[in-house]
N, C-alpha and C. Protein backbone atom coordinates (compact mmCIF):
# COMPACT_ATOMS: atom_id res chain seq x y z
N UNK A 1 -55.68 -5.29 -30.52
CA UNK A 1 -55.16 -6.61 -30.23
C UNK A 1 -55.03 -6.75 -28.71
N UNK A 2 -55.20 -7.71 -28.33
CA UNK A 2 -55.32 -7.88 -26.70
C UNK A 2 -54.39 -8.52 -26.76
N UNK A 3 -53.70 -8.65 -25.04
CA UNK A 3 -52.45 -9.00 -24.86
C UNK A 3 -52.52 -10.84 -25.21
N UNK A 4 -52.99 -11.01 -24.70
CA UNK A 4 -52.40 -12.52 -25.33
C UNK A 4 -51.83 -12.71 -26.87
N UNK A 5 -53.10 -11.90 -27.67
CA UNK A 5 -52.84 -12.08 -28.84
C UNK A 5 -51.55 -11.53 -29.06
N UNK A 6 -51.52 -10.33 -28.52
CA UNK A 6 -50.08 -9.45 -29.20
C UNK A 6 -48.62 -10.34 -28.51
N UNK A 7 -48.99 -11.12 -27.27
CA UNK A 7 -47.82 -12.28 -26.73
C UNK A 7 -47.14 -13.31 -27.38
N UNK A 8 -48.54 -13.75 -28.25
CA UNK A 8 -48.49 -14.71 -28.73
C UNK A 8 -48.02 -14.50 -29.98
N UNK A 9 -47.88 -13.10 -30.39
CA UNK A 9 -47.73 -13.17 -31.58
C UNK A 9 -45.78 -12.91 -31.88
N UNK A 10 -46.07 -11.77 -30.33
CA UNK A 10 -44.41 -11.74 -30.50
C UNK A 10 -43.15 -13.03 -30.10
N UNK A 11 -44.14 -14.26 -29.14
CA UNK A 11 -43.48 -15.52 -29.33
C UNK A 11 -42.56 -15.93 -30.28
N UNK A 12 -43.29 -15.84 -31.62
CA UNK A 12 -42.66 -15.96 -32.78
C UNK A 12 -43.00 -17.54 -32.85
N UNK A 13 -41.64 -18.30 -33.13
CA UNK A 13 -41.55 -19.75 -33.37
C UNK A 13 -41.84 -20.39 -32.67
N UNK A 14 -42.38 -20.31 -31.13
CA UNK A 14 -42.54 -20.92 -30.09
C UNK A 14 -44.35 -21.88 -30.57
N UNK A 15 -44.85 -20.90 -31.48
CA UNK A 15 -46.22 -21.81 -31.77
C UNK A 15 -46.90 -21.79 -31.26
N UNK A 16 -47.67 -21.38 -30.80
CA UNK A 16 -48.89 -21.10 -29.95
C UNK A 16 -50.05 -21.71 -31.07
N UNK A 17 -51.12 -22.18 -30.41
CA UNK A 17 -52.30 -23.04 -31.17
C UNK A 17 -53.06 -21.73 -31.25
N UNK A 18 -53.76 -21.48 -32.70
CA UNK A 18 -54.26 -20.16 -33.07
C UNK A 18 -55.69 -20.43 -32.29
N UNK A 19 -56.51 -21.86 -31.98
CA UNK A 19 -57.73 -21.42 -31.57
C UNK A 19 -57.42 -21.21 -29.77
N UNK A 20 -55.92 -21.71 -29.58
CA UNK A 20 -56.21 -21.40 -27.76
C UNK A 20 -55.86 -19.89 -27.72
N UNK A 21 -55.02 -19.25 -28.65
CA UNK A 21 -54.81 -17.71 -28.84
C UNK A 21 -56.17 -17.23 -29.13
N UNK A 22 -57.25 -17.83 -29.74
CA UNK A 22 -58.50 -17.10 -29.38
C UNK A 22 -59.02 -16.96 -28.23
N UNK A 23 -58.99 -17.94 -28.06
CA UNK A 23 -59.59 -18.33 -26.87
C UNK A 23 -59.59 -17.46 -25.73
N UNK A 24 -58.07 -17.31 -25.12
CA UNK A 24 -57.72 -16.51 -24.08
C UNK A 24 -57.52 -15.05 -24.58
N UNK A 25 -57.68 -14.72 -26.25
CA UNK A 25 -58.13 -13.50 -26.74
C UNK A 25 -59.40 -12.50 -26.32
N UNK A 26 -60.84 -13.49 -26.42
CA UNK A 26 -61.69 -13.35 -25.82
C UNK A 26 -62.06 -13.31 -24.76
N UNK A 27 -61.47 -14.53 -23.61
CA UNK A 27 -61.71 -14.08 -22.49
C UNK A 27 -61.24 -12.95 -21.96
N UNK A 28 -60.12 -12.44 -22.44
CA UNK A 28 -59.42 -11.17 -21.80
C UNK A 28 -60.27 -10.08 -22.07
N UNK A 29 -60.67 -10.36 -23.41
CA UNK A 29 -61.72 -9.19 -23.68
C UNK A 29 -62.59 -9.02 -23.11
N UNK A 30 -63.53 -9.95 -22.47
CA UNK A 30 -64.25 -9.50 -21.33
C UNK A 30 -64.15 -9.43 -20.18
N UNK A 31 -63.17 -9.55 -19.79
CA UNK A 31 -62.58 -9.32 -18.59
C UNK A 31 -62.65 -11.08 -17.91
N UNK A 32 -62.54 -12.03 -18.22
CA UNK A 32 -62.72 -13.22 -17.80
C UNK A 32 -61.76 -14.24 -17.65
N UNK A 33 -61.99 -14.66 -16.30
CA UNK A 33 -60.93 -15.88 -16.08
C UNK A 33 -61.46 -17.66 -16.54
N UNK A 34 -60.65 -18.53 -16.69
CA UNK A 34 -60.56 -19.20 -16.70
C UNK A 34 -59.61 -21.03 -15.73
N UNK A 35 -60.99 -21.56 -15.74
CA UNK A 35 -60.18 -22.83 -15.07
C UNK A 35 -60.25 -24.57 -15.61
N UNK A 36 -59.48 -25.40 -15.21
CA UNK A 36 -60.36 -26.75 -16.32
C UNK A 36 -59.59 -27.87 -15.05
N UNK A 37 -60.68 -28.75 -15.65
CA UNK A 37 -60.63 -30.10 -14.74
C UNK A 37 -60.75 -30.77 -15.54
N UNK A 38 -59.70 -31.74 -15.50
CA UNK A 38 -59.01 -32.55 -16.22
C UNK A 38 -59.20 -34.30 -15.87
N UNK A 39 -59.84 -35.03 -16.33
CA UNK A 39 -59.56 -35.93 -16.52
C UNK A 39 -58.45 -36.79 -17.46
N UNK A 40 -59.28 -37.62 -18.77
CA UNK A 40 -58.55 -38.43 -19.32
C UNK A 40 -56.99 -37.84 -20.25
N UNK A 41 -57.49 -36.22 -20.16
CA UNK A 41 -56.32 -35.35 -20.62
C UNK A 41 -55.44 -35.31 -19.90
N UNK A 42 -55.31 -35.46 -18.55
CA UNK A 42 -54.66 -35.25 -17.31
C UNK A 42 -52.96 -34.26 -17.66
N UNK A 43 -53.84 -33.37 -17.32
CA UNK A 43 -52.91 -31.89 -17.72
C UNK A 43 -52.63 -31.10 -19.32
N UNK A 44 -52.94 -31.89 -20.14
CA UNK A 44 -52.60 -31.44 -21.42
C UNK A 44 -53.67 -30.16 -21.95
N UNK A 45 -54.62 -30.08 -21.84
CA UNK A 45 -55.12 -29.18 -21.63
C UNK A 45 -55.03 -27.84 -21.16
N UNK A 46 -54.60 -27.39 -19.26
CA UNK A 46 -54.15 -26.71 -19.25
C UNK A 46 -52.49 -26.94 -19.66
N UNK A 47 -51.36 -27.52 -19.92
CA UNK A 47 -50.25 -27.03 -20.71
C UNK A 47 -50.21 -26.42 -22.11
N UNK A 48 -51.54 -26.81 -22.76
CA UNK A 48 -51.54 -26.33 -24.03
C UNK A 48 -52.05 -24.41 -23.79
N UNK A 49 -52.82 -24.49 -23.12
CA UNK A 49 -53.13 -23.64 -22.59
C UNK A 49 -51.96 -22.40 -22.06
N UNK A 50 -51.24 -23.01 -21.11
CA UNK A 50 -49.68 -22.13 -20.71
C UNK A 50 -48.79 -22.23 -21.74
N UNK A 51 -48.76 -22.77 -23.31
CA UNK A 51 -47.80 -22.02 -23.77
C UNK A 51 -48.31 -20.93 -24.84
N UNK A 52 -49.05 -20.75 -24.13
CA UNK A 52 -49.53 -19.27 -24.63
C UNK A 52 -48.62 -18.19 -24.07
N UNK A 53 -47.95 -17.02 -24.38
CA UNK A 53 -47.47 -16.22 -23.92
C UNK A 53 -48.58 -15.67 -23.25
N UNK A 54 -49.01 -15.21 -22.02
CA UNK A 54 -49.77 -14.34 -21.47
C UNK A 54 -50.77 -15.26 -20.77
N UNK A 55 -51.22 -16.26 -21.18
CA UNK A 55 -52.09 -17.37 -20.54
C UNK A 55 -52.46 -17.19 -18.99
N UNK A 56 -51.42 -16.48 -18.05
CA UNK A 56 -51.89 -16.02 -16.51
C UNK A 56 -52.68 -14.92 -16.58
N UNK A 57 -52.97 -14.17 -17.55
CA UNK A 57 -53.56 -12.84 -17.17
C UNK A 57 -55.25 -13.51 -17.41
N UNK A 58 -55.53 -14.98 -17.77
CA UNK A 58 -56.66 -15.33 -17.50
C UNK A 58 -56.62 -16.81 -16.96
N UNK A 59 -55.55 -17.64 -17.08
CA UNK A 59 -55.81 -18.86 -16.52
C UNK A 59 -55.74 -18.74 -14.94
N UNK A 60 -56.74 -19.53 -14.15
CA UNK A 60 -56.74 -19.18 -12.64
C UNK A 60 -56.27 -20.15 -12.06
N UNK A 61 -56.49 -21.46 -12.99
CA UNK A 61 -55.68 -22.88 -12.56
C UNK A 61 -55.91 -23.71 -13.23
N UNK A 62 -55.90 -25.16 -12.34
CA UNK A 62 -56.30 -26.08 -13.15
C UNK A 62 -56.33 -27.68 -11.86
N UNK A 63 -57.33 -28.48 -12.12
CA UNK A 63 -57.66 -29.36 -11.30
C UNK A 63 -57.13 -31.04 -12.02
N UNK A 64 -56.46 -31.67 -12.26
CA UNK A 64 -56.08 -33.12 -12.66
C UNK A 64 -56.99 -33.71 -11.90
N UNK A 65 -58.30 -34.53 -12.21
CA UNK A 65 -58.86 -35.47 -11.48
C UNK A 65 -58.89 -36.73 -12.25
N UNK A 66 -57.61 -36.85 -11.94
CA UNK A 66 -57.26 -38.34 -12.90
C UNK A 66 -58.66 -39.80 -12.58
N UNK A 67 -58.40 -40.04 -10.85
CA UNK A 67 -59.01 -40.43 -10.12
C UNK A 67 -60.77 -40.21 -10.00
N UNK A 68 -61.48 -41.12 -10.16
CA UNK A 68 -62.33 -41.11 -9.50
C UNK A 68 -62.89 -40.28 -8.57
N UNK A 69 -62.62 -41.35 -7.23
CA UNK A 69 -62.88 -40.53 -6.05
C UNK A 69 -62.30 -39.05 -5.75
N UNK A 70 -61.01 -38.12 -6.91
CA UNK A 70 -60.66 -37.31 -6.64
C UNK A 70 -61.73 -36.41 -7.12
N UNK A 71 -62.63 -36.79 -8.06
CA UNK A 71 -63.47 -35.87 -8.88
C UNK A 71 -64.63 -35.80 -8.08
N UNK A 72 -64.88 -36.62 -6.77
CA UNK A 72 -65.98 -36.72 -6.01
C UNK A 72 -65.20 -35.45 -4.73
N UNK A 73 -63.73 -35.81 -4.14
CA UNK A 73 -63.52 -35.34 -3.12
C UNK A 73 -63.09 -34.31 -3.16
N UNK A 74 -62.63 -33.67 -4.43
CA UNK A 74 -61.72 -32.05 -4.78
C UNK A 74 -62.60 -31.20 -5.21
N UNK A 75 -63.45 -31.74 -6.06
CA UNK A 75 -64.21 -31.20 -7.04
C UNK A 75 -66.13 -30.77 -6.75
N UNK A 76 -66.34 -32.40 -5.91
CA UNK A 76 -67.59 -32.38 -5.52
C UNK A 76 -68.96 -32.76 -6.27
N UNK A 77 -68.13 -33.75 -7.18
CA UNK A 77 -69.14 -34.08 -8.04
C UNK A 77 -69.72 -35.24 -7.31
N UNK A 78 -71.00 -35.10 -7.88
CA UNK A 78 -71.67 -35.96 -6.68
C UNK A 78 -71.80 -37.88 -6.69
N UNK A 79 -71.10 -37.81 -5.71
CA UNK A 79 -71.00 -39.52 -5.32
C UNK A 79 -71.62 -40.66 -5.86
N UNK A 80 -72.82 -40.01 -5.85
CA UNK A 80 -74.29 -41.02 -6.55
C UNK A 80 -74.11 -41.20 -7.54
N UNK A 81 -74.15 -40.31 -8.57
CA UNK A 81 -73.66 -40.20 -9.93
C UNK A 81 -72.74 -41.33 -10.18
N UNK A 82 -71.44 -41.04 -9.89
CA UNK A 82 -70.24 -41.63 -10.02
C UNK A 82 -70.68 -43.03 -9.69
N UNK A 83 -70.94 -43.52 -8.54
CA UNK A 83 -71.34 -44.53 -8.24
C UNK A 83 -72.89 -45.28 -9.63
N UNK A 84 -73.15 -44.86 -10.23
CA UNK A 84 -74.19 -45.23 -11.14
C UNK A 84 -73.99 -45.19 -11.94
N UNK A 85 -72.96 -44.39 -13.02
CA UNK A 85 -72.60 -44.05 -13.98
C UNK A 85 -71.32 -44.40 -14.07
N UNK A 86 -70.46 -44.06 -13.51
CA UNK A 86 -69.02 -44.03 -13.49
C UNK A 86 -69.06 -42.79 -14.14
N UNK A 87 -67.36 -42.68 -14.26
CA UNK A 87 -66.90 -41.33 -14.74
C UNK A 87 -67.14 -40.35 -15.89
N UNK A 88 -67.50 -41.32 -17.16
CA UNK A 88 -67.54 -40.86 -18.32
C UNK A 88 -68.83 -40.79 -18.31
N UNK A 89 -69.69 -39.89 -18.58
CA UNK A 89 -71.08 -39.63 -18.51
C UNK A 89 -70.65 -38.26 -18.50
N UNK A 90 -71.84 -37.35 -19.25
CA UNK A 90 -72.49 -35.93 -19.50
C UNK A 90 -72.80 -35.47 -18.37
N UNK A 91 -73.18 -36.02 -17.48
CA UNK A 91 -73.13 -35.20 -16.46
C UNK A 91 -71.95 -35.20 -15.22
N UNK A 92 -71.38 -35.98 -15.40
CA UNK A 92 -70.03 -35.87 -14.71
C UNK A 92 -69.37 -34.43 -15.21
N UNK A 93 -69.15 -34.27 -16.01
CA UNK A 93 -68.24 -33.90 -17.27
C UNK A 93 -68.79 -31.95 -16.89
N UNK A 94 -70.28 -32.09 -16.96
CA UNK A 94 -71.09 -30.96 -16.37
C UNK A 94 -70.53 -30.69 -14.90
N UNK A 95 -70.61 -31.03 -14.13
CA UNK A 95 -70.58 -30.94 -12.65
C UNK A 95 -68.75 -30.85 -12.40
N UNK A 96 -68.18 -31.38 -13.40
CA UNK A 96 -66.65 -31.17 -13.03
C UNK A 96 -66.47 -28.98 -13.48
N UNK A 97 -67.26 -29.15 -14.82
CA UNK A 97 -66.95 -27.79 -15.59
C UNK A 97 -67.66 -26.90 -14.68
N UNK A 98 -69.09 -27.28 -13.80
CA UNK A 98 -69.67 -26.38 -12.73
C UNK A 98 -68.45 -26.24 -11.29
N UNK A 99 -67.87 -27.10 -11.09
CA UNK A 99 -67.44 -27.03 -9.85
C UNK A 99 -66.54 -26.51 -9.89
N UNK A 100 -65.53 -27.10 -11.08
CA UNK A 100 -64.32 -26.12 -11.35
C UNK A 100 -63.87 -24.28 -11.33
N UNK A 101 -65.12 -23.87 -11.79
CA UNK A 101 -65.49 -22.30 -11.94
C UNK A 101 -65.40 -22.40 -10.24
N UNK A 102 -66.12 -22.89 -9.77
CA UNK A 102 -66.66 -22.84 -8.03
C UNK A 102 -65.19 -22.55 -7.22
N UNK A 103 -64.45 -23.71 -7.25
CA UNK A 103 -63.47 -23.82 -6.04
C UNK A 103 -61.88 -23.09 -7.23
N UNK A 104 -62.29 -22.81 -8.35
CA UNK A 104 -60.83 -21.94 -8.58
C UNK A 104 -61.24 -20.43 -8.41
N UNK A 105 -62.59 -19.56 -8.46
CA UNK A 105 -62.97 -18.76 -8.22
C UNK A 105 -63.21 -17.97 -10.09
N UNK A 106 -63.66 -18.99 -11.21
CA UNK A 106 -63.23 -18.76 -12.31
C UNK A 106 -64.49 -18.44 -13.13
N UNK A 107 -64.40 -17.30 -14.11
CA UNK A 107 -65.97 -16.88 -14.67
C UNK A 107 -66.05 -18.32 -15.75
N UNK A 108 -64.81 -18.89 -16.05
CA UNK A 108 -65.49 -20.17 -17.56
C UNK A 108 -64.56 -21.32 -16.68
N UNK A 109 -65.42 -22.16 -16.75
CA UNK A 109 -64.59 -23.84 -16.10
C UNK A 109 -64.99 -24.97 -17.96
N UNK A 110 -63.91 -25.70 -17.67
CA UNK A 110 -64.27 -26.90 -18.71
C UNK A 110 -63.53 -27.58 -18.24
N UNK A 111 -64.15 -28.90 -18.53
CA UNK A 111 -64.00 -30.01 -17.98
C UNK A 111 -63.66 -31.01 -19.36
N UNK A 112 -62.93 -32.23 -19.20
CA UNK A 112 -62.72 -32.90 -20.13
C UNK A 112 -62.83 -34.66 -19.18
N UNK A 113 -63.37 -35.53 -19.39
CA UNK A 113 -63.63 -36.69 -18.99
C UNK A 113 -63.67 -37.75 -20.00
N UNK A 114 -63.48 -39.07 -20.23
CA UNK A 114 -63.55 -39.94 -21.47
C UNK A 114 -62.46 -41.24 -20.91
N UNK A 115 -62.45 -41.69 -22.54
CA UNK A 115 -61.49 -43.14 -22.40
C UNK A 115 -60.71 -43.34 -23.34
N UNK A 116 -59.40 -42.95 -23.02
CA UNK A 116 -58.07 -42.66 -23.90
C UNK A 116 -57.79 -43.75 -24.33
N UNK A 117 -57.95 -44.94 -23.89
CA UNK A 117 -57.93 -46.03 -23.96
C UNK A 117 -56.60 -46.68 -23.66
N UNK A 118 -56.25 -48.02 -24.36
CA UNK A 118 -56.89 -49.19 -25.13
C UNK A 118 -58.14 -49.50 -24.52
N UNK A 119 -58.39 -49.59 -23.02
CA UNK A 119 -59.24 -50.42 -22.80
C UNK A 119 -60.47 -49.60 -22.34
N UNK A 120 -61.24 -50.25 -22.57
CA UNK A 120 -62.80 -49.77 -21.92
C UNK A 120 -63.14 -49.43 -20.57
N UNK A 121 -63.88 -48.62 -20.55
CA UNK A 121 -63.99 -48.09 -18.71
C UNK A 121 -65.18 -47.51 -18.80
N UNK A 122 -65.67 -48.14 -17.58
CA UNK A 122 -67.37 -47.84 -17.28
C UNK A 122 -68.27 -48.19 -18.27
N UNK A 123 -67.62 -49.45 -19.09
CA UNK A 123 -68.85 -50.31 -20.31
C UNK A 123 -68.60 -48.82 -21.25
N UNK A 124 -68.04 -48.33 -21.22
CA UNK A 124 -67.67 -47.27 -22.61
C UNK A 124 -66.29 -47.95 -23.37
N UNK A 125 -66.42 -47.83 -24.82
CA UNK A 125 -65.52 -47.96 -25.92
C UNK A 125 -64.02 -46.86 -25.67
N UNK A 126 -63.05 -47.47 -26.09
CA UNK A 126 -62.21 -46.11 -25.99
C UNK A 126 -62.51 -45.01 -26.66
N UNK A 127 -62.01 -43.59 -27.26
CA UNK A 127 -62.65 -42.49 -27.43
C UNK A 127 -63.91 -42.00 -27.45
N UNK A 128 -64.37 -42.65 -26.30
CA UNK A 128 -65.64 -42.33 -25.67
C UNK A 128 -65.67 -40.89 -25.05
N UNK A 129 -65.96 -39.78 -25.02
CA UNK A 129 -65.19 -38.89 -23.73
C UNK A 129 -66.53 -37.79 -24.65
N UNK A 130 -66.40 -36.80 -22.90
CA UNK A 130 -67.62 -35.96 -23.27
C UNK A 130 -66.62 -34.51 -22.41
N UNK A 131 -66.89 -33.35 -23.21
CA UNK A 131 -66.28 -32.19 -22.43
C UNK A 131 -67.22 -31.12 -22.30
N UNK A 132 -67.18 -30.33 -21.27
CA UNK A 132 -68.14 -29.28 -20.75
C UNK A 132 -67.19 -28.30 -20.46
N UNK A 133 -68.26 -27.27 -20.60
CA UNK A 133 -67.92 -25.55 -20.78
C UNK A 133 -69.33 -25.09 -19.94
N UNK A 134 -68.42 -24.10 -18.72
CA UNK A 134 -69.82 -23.66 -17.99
C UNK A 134 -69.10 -22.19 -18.21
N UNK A 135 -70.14 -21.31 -18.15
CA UNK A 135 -69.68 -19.66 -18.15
C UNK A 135 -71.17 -19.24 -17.50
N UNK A 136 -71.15 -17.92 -17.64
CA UNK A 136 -71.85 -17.02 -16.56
C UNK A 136 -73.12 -17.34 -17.40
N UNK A 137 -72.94 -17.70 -18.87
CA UNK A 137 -74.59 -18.05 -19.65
C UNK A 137 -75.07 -19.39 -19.60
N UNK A 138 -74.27 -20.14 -18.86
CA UNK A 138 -74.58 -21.86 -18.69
C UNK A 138 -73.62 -22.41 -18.95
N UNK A 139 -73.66 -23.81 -19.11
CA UNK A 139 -73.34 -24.88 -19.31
C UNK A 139 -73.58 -26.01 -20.49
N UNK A 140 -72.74 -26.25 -21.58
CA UNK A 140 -72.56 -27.25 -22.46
C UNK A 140 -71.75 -28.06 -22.83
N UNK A 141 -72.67 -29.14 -22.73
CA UNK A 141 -71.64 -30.43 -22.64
C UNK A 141 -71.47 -30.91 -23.70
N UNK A 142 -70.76 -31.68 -24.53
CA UNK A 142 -70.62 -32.49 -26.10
C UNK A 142 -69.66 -33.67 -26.10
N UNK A 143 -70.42 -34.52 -26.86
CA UNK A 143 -69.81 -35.85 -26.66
C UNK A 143 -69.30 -36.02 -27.86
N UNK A 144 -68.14 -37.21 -27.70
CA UNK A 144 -67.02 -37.10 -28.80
C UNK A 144 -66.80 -38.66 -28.98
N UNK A 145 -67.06 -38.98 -30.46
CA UNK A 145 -66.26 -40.36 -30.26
C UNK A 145 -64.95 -40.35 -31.51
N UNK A 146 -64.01 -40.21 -30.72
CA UNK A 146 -62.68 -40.11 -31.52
C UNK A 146 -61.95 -42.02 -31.85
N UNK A 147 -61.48 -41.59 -32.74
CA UNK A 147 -60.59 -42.76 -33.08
C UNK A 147 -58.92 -42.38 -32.96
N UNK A 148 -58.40 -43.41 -32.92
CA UNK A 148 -57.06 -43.21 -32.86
C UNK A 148 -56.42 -43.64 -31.51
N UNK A 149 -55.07 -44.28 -31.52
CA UNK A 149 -54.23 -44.47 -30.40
C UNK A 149 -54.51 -43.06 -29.20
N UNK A 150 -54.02 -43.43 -27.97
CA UNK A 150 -54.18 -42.75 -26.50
C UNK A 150 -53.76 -40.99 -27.30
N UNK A 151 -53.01 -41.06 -27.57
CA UNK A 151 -52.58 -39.58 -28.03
C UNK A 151 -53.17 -38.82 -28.68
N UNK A 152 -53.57 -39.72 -29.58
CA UNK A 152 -54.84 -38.68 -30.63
C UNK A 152 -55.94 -38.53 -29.66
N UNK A 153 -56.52 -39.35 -28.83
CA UNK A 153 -57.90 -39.52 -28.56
C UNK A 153 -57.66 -37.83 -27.71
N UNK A 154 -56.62 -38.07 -26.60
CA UNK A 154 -56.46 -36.75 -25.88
C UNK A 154 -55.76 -35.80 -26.49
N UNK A 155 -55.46 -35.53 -27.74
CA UNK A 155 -55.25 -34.22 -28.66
C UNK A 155 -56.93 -33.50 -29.09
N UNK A 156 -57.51 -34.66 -29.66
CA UNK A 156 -58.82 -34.35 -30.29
C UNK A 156 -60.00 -34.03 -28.83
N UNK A 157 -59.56 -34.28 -27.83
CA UNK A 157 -60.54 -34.18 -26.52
C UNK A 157 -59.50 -32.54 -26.35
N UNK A 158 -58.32 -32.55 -26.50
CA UNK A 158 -58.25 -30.15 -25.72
C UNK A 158 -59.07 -29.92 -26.94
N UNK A 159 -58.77 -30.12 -28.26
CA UNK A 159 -58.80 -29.44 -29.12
C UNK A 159 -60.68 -28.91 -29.55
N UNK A 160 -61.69 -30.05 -28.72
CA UNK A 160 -63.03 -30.04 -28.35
C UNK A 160 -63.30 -29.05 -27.26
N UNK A 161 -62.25 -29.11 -26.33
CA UNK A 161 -62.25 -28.58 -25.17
C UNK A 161 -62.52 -27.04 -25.35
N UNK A 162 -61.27 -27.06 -26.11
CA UNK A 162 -61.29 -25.32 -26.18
C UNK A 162 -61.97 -24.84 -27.14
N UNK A 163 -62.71 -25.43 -28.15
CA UNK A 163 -63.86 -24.65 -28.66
C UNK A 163 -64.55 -24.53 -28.24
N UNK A 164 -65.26 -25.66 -27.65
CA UNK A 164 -66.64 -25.24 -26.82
C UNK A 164 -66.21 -24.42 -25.48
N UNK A 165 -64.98 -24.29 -24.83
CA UNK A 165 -64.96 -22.78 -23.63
C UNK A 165 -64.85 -22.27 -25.06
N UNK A 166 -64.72 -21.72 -25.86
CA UNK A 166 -64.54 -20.31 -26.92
C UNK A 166 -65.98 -20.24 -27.26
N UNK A 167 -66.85 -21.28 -27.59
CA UNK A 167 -68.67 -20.88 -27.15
C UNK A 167 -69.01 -20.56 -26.74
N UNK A 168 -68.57 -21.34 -25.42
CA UNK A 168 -69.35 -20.61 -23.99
C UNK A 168 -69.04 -18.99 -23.90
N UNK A 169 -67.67 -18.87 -24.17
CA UNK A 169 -67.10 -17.47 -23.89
C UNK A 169 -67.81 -16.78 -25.00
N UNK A 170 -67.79 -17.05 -26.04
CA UNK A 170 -68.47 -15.98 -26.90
C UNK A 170 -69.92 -16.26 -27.66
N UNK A 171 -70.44 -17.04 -26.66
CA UNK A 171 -72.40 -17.13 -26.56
C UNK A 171 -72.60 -17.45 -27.80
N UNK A 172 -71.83 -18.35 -29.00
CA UNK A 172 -71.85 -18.85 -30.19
C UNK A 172 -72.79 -20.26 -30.40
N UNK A 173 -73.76 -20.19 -30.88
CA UNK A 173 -74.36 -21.19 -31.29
C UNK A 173 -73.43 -22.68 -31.44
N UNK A 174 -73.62 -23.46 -30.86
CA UNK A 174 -72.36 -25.05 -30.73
C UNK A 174 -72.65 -25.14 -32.73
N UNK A 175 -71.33 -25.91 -33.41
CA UNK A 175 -71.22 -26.01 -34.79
C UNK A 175 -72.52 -27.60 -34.80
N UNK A 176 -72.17 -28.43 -33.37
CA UNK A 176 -73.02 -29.36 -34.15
C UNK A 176 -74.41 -29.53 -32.93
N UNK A 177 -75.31 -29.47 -33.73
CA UNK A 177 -77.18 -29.02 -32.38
C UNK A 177 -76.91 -30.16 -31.88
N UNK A 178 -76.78 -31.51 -31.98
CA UNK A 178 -76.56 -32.50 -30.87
C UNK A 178 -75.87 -32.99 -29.95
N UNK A 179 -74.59 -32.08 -30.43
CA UNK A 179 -73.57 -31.92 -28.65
C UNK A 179 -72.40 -33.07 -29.59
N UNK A 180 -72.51 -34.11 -30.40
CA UNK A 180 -71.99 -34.92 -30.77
C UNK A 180 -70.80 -34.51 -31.95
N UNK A 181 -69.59 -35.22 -31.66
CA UNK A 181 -68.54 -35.28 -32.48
C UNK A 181 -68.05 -36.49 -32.67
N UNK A 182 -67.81 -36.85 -34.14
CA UNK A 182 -67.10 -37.98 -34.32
C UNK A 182 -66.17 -37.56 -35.22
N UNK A 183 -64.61 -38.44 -35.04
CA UNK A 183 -63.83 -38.30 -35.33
C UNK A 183 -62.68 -39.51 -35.51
């Protein structure tokens, strides 16, 4: 049992989410850190993440690019893009999960980007949102169209999140070949 797991387990009632206890199960096992950039989740992600008992012995940080231009000026995703696409696009979403690894110094970055809604942004529907997982074997991105009020949309966007870093981390074939989730 690796330490998270055995942290998490002696937590007890505190609850820890069994797939983020994988999650940071595996990365520990290979010796691997972790980082995430956060959009429409803006922090929930990594908090779900820290109440893991042990969660520092692989989380390295975490980036909130609530903003736009913050995801161009922190992060370095490229201007053009943003400017053509806007935020929610597959390759935003890519380039946040590439950059993130970059400037936290982290072997797995994921990224989460979308539209929590009510309202529409960048000619996208609300639970529009696409999340990426880059690790030392690449990069995969998957798009999600969730239903439900602001809360669900960003429950069902970690809960995407951290399977696909638990792919990336453990070189698992994605459950669906077209990157796509509906929900």
């Amino acid at each position: 049992m690796t330490g998270a797991a055995r942290d998490a387990e002696a937590a007890g009632p505190l609850v820890a989410r069994p797939d983020v206890v994988g999650l940071l199960a595996a990365l520990e096992a290979r010796g691997w850190t972790l980082a995430t950039a956060e959009s429409l989740t803006g922090g929930l992600l990594s908090a779900t993440i820290v109440d893991v008992p042990g969660a520092s012995r692989v989380l390295r940080g975490a980036v909130v690019a609530y903003a736009t231009d913050v995801k161009q000026s922190v992060l370095g995703v490229d201007g053009e893009l943003l400017a053509a696409h806007g935020a929610v696009h597959p390759d935003v979403a890519r380039q946040m999960a590439e950059r993130v690894r970059e400037v936290l110094g982290a072997d797995v970055g994921v990224a989460t980007t979308g539209v929590a809604g009510p309202d529409p942004q960048d000619g996208r529907p609300p639970g529009t949102v696409f999340v990426a997982a880059s690790g030392p074997r690449g990069t995969h991105v998957r798009r999600l169209q969730l239903d439900g009020e602001r809360a669900a949309v960003r429950a069902g966007t970690v809960a995407a999140a951290v399977d696909l870093a638990r792919t990336v981390t453990e070189d698992r074939p994605s459950a669906d070949r077209r990157g796509e989730i509906r929900g």
